[in-house]
C-alpha atoms as a PDB file:
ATOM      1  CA  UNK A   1     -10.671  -6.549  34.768  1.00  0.00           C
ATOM      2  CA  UNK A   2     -11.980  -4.086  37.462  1.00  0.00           C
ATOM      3  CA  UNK A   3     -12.732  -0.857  37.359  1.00  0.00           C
ATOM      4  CA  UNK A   4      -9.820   0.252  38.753  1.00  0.00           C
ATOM      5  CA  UNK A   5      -7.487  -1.851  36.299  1.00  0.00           C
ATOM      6  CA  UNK A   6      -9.144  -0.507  33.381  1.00  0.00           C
ATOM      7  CA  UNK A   7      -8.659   3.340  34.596  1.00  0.00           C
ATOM      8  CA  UNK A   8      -4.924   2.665  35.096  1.00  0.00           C
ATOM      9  CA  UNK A   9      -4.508   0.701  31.941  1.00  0.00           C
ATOM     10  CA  UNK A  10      -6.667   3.613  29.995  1.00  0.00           C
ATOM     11  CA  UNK A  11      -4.005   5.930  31.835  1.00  0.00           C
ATOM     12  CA  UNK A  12      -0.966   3.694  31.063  1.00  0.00           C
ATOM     13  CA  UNK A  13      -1.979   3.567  26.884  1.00  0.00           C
ATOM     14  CA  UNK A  14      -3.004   7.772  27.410  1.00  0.00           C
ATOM     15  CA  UNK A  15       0.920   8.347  28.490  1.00  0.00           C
ATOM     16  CA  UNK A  16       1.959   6.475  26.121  1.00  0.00           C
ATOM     17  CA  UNK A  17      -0.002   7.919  23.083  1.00  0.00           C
ATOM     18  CA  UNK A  18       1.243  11.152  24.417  1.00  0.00           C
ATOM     19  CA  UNK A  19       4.893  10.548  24.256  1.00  0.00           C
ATOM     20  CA  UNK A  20       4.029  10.135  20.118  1.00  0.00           C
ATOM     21  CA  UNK A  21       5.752  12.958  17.910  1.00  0.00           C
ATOM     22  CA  UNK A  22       1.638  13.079  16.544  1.00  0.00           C
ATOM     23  CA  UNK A  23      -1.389  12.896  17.679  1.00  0.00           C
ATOM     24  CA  UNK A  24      -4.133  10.663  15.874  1.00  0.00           C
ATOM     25  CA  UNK A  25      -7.954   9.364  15.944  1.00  0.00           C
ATOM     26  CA  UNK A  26      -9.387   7.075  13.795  1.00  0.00           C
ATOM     27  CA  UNK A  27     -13.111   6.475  12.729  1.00  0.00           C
ATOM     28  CA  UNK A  28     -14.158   3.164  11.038  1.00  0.00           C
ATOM     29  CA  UNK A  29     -13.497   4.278   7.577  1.00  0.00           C
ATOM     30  CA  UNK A  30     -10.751   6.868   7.818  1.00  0.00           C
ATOM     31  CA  UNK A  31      -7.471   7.750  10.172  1.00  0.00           C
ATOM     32  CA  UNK A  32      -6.046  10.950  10.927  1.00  0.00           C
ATOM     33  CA  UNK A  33      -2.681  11.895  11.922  1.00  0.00           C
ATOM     34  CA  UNK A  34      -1.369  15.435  13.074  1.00  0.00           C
ATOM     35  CA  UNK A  35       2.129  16.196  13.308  1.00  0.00           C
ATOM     36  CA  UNK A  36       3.305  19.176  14.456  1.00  0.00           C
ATOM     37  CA  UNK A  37       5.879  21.389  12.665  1.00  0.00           C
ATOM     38  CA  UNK A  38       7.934  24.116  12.675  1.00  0.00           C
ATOM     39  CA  UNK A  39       6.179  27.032  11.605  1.00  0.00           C
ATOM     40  CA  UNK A  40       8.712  28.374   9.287  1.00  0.00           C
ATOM     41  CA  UNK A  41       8.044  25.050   7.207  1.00  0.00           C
ATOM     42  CA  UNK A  42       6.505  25.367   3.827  1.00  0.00           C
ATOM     43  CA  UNK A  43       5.650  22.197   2.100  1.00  0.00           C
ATOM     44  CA  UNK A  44       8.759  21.756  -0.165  1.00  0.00           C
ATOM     45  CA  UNK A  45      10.608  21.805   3.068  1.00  0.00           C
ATOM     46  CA  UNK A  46       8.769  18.149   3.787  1.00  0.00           C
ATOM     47  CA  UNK A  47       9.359  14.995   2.859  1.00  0.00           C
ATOM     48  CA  UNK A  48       6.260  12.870   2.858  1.00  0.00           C
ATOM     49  CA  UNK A  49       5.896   9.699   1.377  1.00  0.00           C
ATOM     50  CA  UNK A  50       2.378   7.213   1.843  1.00  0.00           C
ATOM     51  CA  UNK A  51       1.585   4.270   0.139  1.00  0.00           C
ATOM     52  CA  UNK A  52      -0.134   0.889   0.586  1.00  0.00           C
ATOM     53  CA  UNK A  53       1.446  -0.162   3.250  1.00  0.00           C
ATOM     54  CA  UNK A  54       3.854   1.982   4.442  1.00  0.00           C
ATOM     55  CA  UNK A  55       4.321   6.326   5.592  1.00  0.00           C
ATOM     56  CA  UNK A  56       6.949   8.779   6.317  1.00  0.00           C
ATOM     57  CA  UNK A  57       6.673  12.181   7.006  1.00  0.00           C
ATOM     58  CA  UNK A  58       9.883  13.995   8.095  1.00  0.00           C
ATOM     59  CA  UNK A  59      11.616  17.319   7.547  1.00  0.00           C
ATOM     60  CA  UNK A  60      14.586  16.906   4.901  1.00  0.00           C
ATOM     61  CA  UNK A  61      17.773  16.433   6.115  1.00  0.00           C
ATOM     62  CA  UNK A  62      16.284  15.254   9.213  1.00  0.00           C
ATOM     63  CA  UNK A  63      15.227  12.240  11.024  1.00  0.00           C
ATOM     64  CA  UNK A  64      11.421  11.106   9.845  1.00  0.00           C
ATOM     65  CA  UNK A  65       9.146  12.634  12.554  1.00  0.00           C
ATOM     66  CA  UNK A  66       6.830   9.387  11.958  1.00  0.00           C
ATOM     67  CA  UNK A  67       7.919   6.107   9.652  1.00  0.00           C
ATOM     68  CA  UNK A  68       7.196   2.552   9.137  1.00  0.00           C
ATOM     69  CA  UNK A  69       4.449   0.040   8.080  1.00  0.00           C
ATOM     70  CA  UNK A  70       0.896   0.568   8.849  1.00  0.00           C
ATOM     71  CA  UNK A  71      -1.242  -2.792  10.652  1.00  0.00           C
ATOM     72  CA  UNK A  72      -3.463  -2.475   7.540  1.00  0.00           C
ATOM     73  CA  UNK A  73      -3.413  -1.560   3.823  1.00  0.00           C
ATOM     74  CA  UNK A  74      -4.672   2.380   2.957  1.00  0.00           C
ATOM     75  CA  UNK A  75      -5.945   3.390  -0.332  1.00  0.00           C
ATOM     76  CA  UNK A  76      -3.367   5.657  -1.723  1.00  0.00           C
ATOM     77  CA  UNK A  77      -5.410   7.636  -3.768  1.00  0.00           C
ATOM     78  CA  UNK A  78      -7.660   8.376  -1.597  1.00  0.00           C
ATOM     79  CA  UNK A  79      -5.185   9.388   1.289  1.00  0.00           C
ATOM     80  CA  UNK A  80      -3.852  12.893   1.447  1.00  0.00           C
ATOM     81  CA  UNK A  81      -1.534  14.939   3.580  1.00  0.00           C
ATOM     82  CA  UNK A  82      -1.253  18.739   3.752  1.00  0.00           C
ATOM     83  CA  UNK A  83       0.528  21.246   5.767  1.00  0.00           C
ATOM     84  CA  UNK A  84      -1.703  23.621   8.276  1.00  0.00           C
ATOM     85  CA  UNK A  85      -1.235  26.738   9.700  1.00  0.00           C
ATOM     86  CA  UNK A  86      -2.563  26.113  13.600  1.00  0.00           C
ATOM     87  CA  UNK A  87      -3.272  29.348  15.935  1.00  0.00           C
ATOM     88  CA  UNK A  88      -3.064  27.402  19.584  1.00  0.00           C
ATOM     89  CA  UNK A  89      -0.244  27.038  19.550  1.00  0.00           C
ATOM     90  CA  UNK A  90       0.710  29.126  17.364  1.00  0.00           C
ATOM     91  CA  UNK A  91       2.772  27.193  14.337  1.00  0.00           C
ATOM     92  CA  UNK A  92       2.014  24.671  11.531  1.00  0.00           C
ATOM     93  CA  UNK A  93       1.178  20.914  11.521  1.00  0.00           C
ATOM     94  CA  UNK A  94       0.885  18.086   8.590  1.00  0.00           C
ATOM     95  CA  UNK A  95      -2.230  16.589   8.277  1.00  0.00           C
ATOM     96  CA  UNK A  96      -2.386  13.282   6.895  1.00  0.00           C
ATOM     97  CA  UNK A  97      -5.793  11.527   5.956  1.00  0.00           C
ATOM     98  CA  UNK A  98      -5.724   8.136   5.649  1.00  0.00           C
ATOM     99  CA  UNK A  99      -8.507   6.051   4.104  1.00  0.00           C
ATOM    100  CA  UNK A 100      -8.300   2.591   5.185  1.00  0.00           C
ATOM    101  CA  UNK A 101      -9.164  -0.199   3.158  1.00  0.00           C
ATOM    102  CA  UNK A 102     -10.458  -2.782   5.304  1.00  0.00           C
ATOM    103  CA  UNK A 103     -13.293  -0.093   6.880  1.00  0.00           C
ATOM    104  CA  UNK A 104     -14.782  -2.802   9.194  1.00  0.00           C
ATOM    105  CA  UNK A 105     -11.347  -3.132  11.735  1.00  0.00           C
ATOM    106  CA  UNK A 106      -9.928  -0.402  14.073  1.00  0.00           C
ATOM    107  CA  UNK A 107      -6.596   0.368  13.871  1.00  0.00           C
ATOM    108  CA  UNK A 108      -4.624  -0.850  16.871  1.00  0.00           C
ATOM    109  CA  UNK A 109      -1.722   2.253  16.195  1.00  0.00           C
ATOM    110  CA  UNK A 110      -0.623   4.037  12.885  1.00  0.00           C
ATOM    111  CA  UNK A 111       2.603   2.112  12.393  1.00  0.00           C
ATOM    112  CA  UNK A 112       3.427  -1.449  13.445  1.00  0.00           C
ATOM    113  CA  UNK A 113       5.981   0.096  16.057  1.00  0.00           C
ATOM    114  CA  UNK A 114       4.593   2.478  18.162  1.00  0.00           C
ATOM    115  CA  UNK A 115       2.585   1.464  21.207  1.00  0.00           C
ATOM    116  CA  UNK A 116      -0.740  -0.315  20.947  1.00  0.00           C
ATOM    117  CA  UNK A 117      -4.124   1.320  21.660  1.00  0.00           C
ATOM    118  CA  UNK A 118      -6.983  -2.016  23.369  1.00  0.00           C
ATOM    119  CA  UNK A 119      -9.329  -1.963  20.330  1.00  0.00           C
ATOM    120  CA  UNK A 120     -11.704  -4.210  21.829  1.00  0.00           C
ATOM    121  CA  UNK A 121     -12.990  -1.214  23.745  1.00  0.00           C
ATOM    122  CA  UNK A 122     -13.726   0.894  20.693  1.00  0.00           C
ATOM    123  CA  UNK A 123     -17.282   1.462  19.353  1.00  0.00           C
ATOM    124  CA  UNK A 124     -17.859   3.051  15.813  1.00  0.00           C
ATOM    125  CA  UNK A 125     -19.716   6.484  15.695  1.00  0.00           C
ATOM    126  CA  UNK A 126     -23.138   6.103  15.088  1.00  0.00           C
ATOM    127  CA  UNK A 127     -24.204   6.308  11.732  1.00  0.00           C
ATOM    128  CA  UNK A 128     -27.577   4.533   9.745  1.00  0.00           C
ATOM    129  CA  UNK A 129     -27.659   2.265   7.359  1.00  0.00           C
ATOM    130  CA  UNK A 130     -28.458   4.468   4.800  1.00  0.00           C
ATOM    131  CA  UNK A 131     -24.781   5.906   5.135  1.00  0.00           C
ATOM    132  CA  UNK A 132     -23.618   2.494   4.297  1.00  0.00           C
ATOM    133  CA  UNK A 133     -23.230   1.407   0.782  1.00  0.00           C
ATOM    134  CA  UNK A 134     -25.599  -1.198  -1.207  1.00  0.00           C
ATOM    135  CA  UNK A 135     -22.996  -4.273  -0.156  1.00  0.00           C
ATOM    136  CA  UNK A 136     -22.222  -3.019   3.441  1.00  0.00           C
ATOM    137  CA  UNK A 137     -25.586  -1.989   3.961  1.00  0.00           C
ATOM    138  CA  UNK A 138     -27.138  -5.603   3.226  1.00  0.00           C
ATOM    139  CA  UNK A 139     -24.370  -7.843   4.972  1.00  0.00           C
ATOM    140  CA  UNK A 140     -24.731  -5.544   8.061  1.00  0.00           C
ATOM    141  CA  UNK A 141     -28.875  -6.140   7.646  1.00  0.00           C
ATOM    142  CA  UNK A 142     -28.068  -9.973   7.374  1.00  0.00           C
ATOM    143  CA  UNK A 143     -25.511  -9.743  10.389  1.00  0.00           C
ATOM    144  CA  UNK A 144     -28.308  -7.476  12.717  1.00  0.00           C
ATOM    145  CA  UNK A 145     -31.093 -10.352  11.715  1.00  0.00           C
ATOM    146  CA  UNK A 146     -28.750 -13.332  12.062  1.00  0.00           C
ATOM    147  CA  UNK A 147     -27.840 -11.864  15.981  1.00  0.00           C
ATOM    148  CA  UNK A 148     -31.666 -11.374  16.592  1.00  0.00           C
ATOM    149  CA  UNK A 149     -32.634 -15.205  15.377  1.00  0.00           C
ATOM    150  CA  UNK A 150     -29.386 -16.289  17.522  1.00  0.00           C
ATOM    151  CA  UNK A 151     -30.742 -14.757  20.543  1.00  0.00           C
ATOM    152  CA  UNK A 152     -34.620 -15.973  19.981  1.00  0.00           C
ATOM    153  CA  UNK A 153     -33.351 -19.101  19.048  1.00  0.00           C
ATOM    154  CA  UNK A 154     -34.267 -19.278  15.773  1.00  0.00           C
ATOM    155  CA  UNK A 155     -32.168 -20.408  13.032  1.00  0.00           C
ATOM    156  CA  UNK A 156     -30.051 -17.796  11.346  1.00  0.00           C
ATOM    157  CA  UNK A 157     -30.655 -17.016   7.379  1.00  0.00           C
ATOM    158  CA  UNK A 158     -27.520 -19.629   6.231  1.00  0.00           C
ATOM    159  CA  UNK A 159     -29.287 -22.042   8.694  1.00  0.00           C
ATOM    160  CA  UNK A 160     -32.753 -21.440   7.413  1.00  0.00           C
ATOM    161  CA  UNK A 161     -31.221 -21.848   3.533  1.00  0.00           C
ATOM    162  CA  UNK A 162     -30.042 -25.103   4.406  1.00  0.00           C
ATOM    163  CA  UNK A 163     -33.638 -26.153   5.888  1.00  0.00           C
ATOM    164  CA  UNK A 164     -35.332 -24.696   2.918  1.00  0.00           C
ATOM    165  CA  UNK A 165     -32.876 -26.976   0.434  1.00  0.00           C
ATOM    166  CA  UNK A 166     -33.425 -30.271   2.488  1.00  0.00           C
ATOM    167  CA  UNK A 167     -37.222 -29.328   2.292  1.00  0.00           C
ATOM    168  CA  UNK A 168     -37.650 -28.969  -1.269  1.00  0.00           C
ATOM    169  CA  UNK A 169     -35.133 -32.225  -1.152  1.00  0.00           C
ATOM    170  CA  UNK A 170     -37.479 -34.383   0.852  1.00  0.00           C
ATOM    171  CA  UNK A 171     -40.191 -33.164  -0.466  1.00  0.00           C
ATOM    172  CA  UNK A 172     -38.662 -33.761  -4.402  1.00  0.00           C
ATOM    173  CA  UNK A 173     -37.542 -37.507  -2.955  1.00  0.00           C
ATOM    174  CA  UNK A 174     -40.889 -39.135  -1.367  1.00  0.00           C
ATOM    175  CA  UNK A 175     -39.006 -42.106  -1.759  1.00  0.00           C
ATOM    176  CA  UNK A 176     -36.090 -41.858   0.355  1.00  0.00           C
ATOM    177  CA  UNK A 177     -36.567 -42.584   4.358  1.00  0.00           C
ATOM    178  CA  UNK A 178     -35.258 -39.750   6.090  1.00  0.00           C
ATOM    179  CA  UNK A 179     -36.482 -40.199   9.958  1.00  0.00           C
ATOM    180  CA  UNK A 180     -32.863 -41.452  11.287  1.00  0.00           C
ATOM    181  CA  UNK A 181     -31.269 -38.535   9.659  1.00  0.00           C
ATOM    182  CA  UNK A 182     -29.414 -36.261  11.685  1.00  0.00           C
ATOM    183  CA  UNK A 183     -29.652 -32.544  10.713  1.00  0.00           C
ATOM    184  CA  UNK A 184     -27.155 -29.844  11.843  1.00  0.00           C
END
């Protein structure tokens, strides 16, 4: 895609974002969602529902404001909305906090039928291992050292494991011939 291309797609999906009752931005782990309100709205007034896989915010006795399934699961408990007082412009807005559950995949829109942000062009914020938990931290290591043996050359670490096993195999059966094998 050229240059050009890309600015009017970026321009096309900007539009359309802004046509959206709400305005959102997403980080790895976590999406946000503000909707403005009303300013006269207190939270009683609301009708806000989120779980798994599904949201709706909306005033009562009105039309939801935003509604439908989400791409991915959130974790409920962990999600929150509140209402805000904002000063420009002057008013009130629900916040809704959304903690995703799958926190390696970017979210290509809040719900399933509003218009689609290009995800491939996304890059997470920069943050160090250490931010990452004992799991995530150690399959990210074993992804960054897998990339750098792929682009030496070398074999990866589940290719090297395999090497190591036929090894100690070969080496265990002295009597079996293994010089026609083929390996890979």
């Amino acid at each position: 895609m050229s240059e050009a291309e890309e600015k009017e797609r970026l321009a096309r999906e900007d539009a359309e974002q802004a046509q959206l009752p709400y305005k959102w931005t997403q980080t790895i782990r976590d999406l946000d969602v503000t909707i403005p309100v009303a300013g006269n709205l207190r939270g009683r007034d609301l009708d806000v529902t989120l779980t798994k896989t599904k949201i709706k915010v909306a005033v009562k006795g009105q039309p939801a404001i935003i509604e439908g399934d989400f791409p991915h699961a959130i974790h409920v408990d962990e999600s929150s909305w509140t209402l805000e007082t904002t000063t420009n412009p002057p008013g009130k807005e629900v916040s809704v906090h959304l903690d995703k559950v799958n926190q390696m995949e970017w979210w290509a829109h809040v719900v399933t039928t509003a218009p689609k942000r290009d995800v491939s062009k996304m890059t997470p914020e920069n943050s160090s291992l250490g931010d990452l938990d004992g799991e995530t931290r150690a399959m990210v290591e074993k992804m960054m050292y897998d990339q750098r043996q792929k682009e030496m050359g070398a074999p990866t670490s589940d290719e090297q494991k395999k090497l190591d096993i036929l090894k100690k195999f070969q080496k265990d059966h002295p009597e079996m011939d293994f010089s026609n094998a083929k390996i890979g």
